[in-house]
Protein backbone atom coordinates (compact mmCIF):
# COMPACT_ATOMS: atom_id res chain seq x y z
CA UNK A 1 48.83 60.88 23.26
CA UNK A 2 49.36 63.18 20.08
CA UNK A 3 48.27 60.22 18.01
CA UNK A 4 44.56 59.89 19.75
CA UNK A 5 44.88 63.86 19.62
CA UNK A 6 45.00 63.07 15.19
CA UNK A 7 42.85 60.53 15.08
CA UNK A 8 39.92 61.68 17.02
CA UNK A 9 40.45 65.11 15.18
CA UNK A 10 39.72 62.78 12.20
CA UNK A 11 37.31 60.74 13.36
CA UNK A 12 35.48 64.32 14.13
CA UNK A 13 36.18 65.47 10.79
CA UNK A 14 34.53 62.42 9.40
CA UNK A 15 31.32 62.37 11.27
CA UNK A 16 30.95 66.41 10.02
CA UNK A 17 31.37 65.09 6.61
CA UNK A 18 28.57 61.70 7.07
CA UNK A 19 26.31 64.45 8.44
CA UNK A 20 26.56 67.18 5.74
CA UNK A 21 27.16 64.94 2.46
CA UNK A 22 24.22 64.27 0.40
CA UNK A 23 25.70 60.86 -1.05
CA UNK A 24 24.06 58.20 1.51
CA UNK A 25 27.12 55.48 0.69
CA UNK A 26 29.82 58.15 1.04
CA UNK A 27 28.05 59.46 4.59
CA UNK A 28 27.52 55.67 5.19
CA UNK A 29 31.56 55.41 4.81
CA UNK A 30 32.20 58.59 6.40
CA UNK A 31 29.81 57.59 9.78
CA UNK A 32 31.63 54.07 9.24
CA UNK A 33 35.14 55.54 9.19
CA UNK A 34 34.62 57.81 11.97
CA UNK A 35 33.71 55.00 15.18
CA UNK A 36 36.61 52.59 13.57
CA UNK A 37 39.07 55.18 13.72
CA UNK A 38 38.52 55.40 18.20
CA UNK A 39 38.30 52.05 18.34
CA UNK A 40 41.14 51.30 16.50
CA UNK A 41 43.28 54.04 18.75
CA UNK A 42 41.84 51.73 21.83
CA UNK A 43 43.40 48.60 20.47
CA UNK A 44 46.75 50.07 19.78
CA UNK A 45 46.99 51.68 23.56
CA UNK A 46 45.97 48.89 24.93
CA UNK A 47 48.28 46.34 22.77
CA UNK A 48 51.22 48.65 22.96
CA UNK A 49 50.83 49.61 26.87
CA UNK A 50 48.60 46.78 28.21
CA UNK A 51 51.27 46.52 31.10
CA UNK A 52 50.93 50.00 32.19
CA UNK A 53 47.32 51.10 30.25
CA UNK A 54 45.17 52.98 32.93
CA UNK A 55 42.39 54.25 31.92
CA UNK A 56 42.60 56.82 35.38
CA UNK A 57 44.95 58.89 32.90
CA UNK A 58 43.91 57.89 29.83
CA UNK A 59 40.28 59.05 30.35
CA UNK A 60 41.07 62.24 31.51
CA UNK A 61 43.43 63.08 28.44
CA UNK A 62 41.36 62.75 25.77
CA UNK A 63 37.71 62.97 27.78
CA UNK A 64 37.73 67.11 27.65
CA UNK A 65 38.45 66.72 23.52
CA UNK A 66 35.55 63.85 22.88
CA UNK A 67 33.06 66.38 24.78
CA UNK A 68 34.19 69.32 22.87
CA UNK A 69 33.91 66.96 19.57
CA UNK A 70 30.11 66.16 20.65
CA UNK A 71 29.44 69.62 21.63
CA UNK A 72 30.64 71.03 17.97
CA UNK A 73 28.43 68.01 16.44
CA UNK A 74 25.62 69.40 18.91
CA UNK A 75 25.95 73.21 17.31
CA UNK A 76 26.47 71.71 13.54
CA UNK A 77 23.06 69.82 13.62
CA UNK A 78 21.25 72.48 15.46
CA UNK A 79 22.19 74.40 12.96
CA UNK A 80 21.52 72.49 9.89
CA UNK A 81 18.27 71.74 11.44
CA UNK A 82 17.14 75.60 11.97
CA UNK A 83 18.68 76.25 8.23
CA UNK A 84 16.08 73.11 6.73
CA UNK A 85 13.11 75.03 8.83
CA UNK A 86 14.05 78.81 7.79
CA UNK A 87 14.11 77.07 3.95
CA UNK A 88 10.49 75.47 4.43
CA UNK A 89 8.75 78.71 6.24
CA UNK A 90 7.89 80.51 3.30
CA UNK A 91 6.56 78.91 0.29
CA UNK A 92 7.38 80.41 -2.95
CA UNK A 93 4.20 81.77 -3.80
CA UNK A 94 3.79 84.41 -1.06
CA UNK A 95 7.17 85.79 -1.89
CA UNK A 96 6.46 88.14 -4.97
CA UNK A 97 8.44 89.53 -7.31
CA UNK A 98 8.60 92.95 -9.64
CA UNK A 99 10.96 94.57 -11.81
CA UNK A 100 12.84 92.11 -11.72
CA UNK A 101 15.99 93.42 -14.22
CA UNK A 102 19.27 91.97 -14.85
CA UNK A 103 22.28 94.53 -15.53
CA UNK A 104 25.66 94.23 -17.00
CA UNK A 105 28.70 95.15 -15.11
CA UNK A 106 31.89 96.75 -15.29
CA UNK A 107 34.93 94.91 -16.18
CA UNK A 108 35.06 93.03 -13.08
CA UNK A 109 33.10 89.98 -14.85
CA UNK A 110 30.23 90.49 -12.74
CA UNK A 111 26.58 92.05 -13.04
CA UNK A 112 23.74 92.78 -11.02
CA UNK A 113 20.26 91.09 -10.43
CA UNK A 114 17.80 93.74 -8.88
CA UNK A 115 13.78 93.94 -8.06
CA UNK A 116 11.23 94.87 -5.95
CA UNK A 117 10.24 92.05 -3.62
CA UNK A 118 6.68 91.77 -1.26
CA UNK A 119 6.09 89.37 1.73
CA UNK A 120 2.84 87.82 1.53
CA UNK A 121 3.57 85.45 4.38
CA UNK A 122 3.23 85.76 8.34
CA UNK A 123 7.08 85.31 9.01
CA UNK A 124 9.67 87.89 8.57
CA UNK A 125 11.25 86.89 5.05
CA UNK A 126 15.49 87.42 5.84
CA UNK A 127 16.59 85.55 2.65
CA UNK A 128 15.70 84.90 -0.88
CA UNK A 129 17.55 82.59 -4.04
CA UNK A 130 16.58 83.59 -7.57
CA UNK A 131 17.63 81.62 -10.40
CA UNK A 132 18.02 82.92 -13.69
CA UNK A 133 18.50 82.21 -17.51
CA UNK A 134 19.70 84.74 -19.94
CA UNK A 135 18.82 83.89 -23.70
CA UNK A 136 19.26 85.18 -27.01
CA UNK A 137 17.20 83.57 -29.68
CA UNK A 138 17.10 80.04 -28.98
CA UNK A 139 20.59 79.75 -27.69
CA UNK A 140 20.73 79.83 -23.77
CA UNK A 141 23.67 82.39 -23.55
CA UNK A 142 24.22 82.28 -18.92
CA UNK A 143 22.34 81.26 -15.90
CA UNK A 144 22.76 82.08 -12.71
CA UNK A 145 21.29 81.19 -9.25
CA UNK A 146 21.43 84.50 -6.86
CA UNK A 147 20.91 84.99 -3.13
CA UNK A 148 19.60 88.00 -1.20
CA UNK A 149 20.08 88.83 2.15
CA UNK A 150 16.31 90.78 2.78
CA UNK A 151 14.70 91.94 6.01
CA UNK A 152 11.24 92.14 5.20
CA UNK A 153 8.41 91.39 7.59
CA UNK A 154 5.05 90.18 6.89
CA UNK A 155 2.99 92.22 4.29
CA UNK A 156 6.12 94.55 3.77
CA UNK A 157 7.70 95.15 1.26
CA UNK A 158 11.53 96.34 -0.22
CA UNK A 159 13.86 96.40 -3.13
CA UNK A 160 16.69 94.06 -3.27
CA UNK A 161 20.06 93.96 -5.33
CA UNK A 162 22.77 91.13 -5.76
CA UNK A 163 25.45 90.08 -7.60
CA UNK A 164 25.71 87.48 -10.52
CA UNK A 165 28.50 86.47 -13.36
CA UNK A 166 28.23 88.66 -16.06
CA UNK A 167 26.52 87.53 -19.04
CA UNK A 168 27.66 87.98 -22.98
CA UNK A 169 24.94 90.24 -24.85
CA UNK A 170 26.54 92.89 -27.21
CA UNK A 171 25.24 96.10 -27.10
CA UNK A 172 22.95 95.21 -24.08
CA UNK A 173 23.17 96.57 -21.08
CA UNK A 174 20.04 96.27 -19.18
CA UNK A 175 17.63 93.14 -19.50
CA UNK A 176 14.25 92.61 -17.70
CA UNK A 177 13.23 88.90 -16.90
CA UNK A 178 9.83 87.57 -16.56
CA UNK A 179 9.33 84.88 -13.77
CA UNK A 180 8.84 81.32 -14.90
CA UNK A 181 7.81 78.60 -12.27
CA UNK A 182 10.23 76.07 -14.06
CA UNK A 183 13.15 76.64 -15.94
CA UNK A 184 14.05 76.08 -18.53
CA UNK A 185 10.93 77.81 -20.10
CA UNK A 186 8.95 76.36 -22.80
CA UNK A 187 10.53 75.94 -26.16
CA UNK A 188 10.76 79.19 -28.04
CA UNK A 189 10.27 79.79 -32.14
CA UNK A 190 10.95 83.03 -34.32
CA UNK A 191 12.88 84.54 -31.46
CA UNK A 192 15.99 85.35 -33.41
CA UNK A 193 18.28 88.52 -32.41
CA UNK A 194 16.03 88.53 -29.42
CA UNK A 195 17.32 89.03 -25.85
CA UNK A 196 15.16 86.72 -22.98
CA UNK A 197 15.48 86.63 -19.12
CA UNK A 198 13.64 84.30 -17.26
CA UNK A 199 13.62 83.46 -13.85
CA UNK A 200 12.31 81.59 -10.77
CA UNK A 201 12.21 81.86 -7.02
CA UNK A 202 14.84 79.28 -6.16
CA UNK A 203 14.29 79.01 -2.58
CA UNK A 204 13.29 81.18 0.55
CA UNK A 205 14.51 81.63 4.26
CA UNK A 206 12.10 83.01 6.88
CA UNK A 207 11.91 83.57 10.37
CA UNK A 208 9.08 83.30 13.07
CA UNK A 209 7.24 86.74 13.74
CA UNK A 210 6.39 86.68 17.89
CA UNK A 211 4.61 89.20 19.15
């Protein structure tokens, strides 16, 4: 019995990874791997015990792990399903940004990404990704893409802060960005010695307002 206990413990870890990987021949392999492995486990029992195989035991052993295997598949999708519709609620556009400034940090290799955000949208916005780009001249010195945990409702408005790597800049200690709908931005002349953020909103998670 500990050997269907492994393998459909594999078998479940296999179908989590066909339904979360973004390679359509490794999910294919994953999905494929994941109803041989079962049957596979049902052609040893019965080979090895076909004299004394009854499915009146064998049903009830492994019956309560199968249903707690479909229930966690269940939750995972669920999930993934409300994540893909909290990422589509709010388009980009109605989320805007100010003062949008990137800081250097302490030693700890980190700095900090802060700004004033304002919810043009009818859903409470509970989530936002920034992605930034640090240069200096024409050499592209970090980049970073940032999330922020936010609780703003529709037509409100609040300042946010997160964490990013630090970046290298000399002497610089504070840097303002300027929001670009693509990055990288356009090509840049005669900006020698000259210190540029840019960034972009990334990506946006919302949630339903009811009233």
């Amino acid at each position: 019995m500990l050997v269907w206990y492994v393998g459909l413990t594999l078998a479940a870890l296999f179908l989590h990874l066909s339904m979360t990987n973004n390679s359509a021949a490794l999910s294919s392999a994953f999905a494929a791997a994941a109803v041989v492995i079962p049957l596979t486990l049902l052609g040893y029992t019965m080979r090895s015990y076909g004299d004394t195989f009854n499915s009146h035991v064998l049903v009830p052993a492994i019956g309560p792990i199968v249903i707690a295997v479909l229930i966690f598949e269940y939750v995972e999708y669920n999930k993934r399903v409300d994540d893909a519709y909290a990422a589509q609620l709010i388009p980009a556009d109605l989320v805007l940004l100010s003062d949008v400034k990137w800081t250097r940090g302490a030693a700890d290799g980190t700095a900090t990404v802060a700004g004033h955000v304002i919810n043009r949208s009818p859903h409470q916005l509970v989530g936002l990704s920034v992605e930034l780009v640090v240069y200096g001249g024409s050499e592209k010195l970090a980049s970073a893409t940032t999330d922020a945990k936010l609780d703003v409702g529709p037509g409100q408005q609040a300042n946010f802060t997160t964490v990013t790597p630090e970046f290298p800049a000399a002497g610089l200690r504070d840097l303002p960005c300027i929001r670009q709908e693509a990055l990288p931005p356009p090509i840049r002349k005669g900006k020698a010695g000259l210190f540029e953020c840019f960034y972009r909103v990334a990506g946006t998670r919302g949630e339903q307002v009811f009233f």
